[in-house]
PDB file of N, CA and C in Angstrom:
ATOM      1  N   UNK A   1       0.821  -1.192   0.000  1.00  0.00           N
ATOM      2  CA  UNK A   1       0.000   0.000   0.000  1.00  0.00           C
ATOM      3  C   UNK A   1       0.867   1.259   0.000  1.00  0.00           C
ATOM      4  N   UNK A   2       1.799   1.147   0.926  1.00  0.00           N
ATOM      5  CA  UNK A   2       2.873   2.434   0.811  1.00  0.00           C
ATOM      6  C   UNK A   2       3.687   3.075  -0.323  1.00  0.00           C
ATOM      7  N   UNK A   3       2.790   1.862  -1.252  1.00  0.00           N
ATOM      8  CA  UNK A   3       4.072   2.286  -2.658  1.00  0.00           C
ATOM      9  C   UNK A   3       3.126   2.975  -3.350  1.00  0.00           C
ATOM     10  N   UNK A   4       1.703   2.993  -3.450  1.00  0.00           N
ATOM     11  CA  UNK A   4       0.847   3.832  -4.092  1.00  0.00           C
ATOM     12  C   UNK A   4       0.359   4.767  -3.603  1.00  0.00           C
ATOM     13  N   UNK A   5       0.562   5.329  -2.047  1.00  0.00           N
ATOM     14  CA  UNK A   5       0.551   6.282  -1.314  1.00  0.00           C
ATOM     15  C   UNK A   5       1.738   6.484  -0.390  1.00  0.00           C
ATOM     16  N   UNK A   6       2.683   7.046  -0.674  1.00  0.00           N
ATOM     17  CA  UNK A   6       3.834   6.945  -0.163  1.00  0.00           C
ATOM     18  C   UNK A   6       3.784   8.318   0.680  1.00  0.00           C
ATOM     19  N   UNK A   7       3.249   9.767   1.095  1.00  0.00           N
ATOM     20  CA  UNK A   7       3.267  10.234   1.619  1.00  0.00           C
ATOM     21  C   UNK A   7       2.177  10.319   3.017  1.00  0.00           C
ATOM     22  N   UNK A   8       1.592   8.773   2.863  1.00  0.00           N
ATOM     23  CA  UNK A   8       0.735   8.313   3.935  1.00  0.00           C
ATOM     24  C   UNK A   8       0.998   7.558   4.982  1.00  0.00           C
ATOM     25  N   UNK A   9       1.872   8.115   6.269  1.00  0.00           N
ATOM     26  CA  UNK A   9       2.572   7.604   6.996  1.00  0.00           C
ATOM     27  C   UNK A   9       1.715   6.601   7.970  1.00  0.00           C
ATOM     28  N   UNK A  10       0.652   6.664   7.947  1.00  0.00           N
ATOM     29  CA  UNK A  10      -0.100   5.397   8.741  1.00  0.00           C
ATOM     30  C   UNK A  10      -0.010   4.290   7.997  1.00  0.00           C
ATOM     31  N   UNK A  11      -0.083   4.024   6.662  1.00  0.00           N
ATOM     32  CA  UNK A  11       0.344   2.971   6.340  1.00  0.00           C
ATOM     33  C   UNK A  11       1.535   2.226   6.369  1.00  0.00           C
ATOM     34  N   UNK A  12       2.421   2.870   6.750  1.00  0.00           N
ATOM     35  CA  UNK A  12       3.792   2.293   7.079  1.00  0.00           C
ATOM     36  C   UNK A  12       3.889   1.605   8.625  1.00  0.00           C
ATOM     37  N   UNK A  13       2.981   2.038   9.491  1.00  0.00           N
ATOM     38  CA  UNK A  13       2.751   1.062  10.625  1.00  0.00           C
ATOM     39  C   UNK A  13       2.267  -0.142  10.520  1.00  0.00           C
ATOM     40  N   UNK A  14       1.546  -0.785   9.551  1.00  0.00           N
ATOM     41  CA  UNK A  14       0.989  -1.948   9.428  1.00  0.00           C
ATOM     42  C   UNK A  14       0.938  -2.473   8.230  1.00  0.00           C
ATOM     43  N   UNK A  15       1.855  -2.269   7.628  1.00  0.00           N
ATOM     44  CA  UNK A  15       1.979  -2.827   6.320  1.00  0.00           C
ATOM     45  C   UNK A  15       1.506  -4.062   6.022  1.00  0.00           C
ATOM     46  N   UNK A  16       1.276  -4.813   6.641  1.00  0.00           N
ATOM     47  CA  UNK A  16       1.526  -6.314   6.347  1.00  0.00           C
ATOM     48  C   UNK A  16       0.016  -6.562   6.455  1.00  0.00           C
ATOM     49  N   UNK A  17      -0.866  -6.187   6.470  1.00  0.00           N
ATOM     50  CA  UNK A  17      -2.418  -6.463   6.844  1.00  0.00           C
ATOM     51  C   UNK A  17      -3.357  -5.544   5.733  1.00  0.00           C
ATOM     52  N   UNK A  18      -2.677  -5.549   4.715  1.00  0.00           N
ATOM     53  CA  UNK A  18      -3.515  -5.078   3.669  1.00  0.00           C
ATOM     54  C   UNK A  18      -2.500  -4.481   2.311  1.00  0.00           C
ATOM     55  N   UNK A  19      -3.284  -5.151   0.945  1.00  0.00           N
ATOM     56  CA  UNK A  19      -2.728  -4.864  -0.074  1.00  0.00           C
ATOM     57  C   UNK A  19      -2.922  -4.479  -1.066  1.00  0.00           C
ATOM     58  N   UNK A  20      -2.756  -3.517  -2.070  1.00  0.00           N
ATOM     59  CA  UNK A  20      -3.115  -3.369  -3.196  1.00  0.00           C
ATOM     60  C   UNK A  20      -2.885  -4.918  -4.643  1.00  0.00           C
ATOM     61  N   UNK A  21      -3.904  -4.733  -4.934  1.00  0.00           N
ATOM     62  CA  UNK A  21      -4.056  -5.639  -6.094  1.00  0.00           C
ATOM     63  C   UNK A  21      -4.323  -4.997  -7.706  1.00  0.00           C
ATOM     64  N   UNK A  22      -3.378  -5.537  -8.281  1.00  0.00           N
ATOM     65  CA  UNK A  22      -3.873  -4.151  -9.660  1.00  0.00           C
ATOM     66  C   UNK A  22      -3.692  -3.089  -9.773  1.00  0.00           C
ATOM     67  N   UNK A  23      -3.281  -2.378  -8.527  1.00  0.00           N
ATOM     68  CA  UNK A  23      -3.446  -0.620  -8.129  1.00  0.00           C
ATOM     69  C   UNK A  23      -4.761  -0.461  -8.652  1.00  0.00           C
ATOM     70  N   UNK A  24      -5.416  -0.849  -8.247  1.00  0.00           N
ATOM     71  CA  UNK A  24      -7.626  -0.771  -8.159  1.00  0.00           C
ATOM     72  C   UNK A  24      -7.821  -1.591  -7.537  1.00  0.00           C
ATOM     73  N   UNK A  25      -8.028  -2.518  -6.261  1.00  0.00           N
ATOM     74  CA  UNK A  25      -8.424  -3.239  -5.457  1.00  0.00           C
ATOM     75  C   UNK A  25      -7.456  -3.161  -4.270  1.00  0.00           C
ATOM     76  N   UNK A  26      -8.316  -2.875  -2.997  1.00  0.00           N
ATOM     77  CA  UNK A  26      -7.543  -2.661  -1.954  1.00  0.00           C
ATOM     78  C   UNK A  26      -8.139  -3.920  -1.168  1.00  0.00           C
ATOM     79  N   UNK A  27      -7.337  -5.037  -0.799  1.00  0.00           N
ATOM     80  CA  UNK A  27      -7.881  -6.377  -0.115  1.00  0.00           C
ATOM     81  C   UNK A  27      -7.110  -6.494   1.173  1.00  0.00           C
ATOM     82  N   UNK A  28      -8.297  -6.264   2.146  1.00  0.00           N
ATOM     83  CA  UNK A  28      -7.995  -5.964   3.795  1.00  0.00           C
ATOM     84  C   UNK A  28      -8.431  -7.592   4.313  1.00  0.00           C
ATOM     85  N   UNK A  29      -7.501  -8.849   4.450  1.00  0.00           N
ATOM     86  CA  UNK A  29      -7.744 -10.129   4.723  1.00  0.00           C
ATOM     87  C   UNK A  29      -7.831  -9.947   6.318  1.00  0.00           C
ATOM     88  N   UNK A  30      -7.910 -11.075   6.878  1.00  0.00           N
ATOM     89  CA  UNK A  30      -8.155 -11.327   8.165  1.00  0.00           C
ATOM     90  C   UNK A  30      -6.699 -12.286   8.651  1.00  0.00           C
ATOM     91  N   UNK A  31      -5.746 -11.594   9.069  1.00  0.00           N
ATOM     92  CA  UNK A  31      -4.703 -12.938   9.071  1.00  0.00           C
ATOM     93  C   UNK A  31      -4.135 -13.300  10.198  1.00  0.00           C
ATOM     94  N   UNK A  32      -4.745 -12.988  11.279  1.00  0.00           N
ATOM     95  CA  UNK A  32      -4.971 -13.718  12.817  1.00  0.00           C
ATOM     96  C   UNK A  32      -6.192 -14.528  13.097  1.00  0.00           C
ATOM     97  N   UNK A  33      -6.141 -15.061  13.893  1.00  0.00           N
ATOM     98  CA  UNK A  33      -7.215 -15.547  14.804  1.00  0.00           C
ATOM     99  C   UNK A  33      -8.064 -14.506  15.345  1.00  0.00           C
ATOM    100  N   UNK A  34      -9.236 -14.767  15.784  1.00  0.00           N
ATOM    101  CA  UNK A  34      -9.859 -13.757  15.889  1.00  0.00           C
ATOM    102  C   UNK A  34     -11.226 -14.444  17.097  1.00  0.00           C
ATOM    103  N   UNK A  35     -11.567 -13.784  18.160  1.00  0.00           N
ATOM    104  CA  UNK A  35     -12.683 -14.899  18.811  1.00  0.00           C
ATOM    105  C   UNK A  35     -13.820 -15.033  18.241  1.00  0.00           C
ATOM    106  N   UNK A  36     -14.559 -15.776  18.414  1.00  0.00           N
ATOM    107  CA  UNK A  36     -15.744 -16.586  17.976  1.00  0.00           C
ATOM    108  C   UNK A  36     -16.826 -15.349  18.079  1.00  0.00           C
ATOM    109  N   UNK A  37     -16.729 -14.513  18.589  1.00  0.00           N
ATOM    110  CA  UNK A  37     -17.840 -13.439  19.024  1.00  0.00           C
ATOM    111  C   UNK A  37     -17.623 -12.337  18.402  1.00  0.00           C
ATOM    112  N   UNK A  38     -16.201 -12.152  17.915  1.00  0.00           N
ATOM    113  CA  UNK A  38     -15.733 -10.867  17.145  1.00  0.00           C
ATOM    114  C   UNK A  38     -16.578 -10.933  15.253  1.00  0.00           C
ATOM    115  N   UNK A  39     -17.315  -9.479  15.624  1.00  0.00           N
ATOM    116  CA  UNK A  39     -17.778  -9.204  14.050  1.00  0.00           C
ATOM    117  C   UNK A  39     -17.050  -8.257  13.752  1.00  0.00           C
ATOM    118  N   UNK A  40     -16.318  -7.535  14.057  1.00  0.00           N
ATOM    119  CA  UNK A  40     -15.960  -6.492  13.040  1.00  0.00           C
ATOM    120  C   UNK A  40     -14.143  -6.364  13.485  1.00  0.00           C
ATOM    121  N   UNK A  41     -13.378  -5.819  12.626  1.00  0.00           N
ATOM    122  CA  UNK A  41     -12.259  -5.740  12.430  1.00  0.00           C
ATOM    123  C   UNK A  41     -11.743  -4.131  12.094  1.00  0.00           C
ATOM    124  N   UNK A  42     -10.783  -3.768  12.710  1.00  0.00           N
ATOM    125  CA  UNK A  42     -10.212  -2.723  11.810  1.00  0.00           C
ATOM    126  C   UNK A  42      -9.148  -2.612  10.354  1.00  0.00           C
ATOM    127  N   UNK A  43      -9.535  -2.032   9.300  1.00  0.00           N
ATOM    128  CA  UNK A  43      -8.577  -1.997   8.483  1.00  0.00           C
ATOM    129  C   UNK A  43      -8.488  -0.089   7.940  1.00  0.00           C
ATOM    130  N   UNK A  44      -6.788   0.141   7.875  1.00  0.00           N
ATOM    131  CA  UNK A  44      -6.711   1.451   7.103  1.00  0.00           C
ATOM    132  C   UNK A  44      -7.357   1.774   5.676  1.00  0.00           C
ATOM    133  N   UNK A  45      -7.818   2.736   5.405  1.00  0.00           N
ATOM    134  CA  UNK A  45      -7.724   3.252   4.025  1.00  0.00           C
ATOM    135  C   UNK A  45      -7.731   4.384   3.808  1.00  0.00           C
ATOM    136  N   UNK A  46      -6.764   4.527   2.780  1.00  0.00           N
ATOM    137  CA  UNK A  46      -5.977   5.714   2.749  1.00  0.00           C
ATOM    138  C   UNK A  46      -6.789   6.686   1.630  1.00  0.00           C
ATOM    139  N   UNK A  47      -6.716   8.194   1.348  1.00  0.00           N
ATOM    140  CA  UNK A  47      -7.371   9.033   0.854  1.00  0.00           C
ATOM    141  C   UNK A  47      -7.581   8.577  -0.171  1.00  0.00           C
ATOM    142  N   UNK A  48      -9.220   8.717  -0.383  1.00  0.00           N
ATOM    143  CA  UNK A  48      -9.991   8.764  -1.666  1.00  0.00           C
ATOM    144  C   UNK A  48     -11.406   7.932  -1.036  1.00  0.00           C
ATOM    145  N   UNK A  49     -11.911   7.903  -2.326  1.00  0.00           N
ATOM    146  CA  UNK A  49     -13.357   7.089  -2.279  1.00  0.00           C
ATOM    147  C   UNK A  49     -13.049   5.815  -2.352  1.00  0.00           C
ATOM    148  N   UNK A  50     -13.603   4.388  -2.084  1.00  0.00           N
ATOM    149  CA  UNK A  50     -13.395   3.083  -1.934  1.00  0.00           C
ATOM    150  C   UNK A  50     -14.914   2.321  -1.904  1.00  0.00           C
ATOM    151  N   UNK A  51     -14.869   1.751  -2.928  1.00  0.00           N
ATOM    152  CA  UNK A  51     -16.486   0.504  -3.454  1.00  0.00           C
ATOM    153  C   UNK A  51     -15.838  -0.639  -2.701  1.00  0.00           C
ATOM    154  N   UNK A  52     -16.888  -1.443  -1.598  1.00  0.00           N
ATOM    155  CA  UNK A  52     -16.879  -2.716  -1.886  1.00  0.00           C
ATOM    156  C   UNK A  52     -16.796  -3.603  -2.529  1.00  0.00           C
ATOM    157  N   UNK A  53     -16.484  -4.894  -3.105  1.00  0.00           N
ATOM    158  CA  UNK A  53     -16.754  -5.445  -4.316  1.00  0.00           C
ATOM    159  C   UNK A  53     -18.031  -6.155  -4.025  1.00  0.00           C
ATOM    160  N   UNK A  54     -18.552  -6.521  -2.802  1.00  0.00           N
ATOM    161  CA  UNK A  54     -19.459  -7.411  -2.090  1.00  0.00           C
ATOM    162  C   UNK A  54     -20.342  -6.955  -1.932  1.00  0.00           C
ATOM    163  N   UNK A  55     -20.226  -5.708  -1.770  1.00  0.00           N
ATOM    164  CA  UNK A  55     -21.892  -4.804  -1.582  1.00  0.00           C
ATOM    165  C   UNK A  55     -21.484  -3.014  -2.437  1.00  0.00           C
ATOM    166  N   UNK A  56     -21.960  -3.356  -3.655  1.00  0.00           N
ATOM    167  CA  UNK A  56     -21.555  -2.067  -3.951  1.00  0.00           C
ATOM    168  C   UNK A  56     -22.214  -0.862  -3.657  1.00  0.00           C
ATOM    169  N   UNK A  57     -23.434  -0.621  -2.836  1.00  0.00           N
ATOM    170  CA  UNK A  57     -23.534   0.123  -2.074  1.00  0.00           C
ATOM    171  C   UNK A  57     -22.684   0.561  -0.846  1.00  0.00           C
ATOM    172  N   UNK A  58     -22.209   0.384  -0.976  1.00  0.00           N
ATOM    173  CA  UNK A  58     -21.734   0.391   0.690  1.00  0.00           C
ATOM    174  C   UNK A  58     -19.966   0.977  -0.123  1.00  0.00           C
ATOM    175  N   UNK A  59     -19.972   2.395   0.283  1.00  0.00           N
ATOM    176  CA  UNK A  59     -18.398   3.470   0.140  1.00  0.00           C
ATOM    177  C   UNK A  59     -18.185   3.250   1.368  1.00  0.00           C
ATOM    178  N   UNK A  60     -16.899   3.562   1.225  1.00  0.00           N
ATOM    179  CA  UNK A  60     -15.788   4.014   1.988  1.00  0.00           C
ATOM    180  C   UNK A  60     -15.596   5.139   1.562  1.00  0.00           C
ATOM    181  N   UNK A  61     -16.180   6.619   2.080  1.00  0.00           N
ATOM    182  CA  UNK A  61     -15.488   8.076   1.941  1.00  0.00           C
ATOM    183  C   UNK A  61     -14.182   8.526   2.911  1.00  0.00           C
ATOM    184  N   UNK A  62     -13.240   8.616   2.768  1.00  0.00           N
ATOM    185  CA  UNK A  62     -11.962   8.907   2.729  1.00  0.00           C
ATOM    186  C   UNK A  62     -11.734  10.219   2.331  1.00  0.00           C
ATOM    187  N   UNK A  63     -12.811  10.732   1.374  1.00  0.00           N
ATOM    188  CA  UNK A  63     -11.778  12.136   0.874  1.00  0.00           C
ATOM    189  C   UNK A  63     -11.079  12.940   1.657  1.00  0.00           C
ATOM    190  N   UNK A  64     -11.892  13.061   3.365  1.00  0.00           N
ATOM    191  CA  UNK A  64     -10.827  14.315   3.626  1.00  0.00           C
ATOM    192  C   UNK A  64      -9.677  13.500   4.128  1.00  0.00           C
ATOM    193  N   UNK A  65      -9.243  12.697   4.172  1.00  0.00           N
ATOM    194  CA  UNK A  65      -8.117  11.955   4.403  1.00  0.00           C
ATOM    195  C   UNK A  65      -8.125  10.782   4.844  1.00  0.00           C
ATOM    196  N   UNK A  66      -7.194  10.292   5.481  1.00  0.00           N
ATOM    197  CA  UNK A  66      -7.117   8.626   5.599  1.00  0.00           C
ATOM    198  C   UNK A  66      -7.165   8.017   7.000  1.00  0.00           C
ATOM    199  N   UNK A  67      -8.442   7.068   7.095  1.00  0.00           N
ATOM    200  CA  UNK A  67      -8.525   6.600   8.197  1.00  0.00           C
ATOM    201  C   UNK A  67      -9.194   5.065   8.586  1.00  0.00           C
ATOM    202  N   UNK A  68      -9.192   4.895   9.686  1.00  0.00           N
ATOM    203  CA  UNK A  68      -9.433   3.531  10.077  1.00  0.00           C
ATOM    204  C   UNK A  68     -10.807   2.901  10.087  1.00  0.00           C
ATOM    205  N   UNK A  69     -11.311   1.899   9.554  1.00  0.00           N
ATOM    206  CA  UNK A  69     -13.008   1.897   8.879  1.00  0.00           C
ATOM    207  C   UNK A  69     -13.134   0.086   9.497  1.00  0.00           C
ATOM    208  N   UNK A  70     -14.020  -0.034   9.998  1.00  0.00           N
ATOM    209  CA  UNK A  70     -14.638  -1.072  10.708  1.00  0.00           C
ATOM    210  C   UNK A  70     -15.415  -2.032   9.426  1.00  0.00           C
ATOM    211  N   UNK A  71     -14.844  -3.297   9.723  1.00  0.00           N
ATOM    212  CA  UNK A  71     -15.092  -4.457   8.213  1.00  0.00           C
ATOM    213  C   UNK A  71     -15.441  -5.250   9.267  1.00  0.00           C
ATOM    214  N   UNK A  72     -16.603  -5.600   8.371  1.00  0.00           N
ATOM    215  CA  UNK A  72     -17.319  -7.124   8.896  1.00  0.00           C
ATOM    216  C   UNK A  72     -16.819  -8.352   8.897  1.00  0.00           C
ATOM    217  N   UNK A  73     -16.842  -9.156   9.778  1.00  0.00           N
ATOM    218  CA  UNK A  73     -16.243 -10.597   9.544  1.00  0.00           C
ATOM    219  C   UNK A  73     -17.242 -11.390   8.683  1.00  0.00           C
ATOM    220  N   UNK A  74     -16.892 -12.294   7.599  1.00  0.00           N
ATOM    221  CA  UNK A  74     -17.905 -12.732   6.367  1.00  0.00           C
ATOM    222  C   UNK A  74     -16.954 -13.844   6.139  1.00  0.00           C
ATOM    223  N   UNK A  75     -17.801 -14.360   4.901  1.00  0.00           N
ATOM    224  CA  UNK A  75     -17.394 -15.906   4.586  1.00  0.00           C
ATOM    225  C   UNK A  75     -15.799 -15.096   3.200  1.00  0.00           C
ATOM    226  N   UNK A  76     -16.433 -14.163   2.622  1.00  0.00           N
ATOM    227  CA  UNK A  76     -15.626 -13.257   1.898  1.00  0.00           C
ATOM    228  C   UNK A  76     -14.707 -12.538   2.236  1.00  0.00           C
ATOM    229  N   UNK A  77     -13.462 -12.622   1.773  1.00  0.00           N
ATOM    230  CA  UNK A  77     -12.312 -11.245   2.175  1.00  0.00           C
ATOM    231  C   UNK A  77     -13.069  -9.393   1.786  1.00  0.00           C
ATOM    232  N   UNK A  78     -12.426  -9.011   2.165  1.00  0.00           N
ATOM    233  CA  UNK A  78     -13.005  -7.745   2.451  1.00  0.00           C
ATOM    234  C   UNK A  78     -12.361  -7.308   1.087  1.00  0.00           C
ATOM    235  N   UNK A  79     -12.897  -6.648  -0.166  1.00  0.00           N
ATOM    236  CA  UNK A  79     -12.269  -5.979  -0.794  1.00  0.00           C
ATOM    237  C   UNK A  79     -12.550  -4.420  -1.477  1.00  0.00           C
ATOM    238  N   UNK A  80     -12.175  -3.995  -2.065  1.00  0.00           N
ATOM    239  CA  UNK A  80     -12.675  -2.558  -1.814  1.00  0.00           C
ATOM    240  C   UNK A  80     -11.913  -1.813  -3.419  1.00  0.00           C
ATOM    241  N   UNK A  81     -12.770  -1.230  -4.202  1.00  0.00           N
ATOM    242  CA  UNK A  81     -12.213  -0.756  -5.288  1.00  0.00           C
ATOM    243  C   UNK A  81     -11.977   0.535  -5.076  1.00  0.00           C
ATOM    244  N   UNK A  82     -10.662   1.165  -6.153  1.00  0.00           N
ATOM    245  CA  UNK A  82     -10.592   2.128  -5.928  1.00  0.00           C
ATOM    246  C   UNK A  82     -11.106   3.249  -6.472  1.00  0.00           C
ATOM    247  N   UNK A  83     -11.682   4.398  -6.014  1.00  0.00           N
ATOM    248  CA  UNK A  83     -12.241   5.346  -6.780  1.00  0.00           C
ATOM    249  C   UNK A  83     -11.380   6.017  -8.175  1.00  0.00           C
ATOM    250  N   UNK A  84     -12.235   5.537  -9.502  1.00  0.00           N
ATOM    251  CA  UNK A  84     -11.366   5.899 -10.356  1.00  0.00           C
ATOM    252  C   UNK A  84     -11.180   4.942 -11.501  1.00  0.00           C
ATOM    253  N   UNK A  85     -10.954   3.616 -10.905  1.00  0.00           N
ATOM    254  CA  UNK A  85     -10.417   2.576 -11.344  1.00  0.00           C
ATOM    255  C   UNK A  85     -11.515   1.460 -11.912  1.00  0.00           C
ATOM    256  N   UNK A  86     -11.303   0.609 -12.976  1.00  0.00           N
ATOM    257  CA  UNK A  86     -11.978   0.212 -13.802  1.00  0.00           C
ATOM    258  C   UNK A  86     -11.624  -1.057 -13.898  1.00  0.00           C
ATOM    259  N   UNK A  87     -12.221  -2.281 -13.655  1.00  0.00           N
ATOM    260  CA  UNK A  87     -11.868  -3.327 -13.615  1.00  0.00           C
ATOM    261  C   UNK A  87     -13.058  -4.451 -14.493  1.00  0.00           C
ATOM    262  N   UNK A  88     -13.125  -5.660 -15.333  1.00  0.00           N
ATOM    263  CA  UNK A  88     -13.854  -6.094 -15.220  1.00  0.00           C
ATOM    264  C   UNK A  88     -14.949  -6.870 -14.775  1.00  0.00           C
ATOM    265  N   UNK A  89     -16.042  -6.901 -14.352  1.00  0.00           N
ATOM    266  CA  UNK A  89     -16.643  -7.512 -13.516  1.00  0.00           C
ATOM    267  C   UNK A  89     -17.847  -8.436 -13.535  1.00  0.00           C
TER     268      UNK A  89
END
């Protein structure tokens, strides 16, 4: 993530828990254990707008800058397109 936003210093704390795919898909996995009761998770995202791929209602607004957004635990990885970006689907 730090390589497509490199003047976004929160992403350099946790690098390892979320990645760009394509540079248009931002995929926030689950890669601990987690308890049986836990629904939601934190993952960063950094400035801009962000689509689900799973519910495309459902943005992520970011514009005024970059911050920490609460993801559901699901049978699906969490993924998130980027505003802008064009993929087939």
């Amino acid at each position: 993530m730090f390589f497509h936003y490199p003047y976004d210093d929160e992403l350099y704390k946790d690098y390892e828990s979320t990645f760009m795919f394509a540079n248009a898909i931002k995929v926030s996995p689950i890669l601990q254990s987690m308890p049986e009761n836990q629904t939601q998770y934190q993952s960063y995202f950094p400035q801009g707008k962000w689509v689900s791929l799973s519910n495309l209602s459902d943005i992520v607004d970011c514009t005024a800058g970059g911050k920490y957004v609460n993801l559901t635990v699901g049978p699906i990885i969490n993924s998130h397109l980027k505003e802008g970006a064009i993929i087939p689907y």
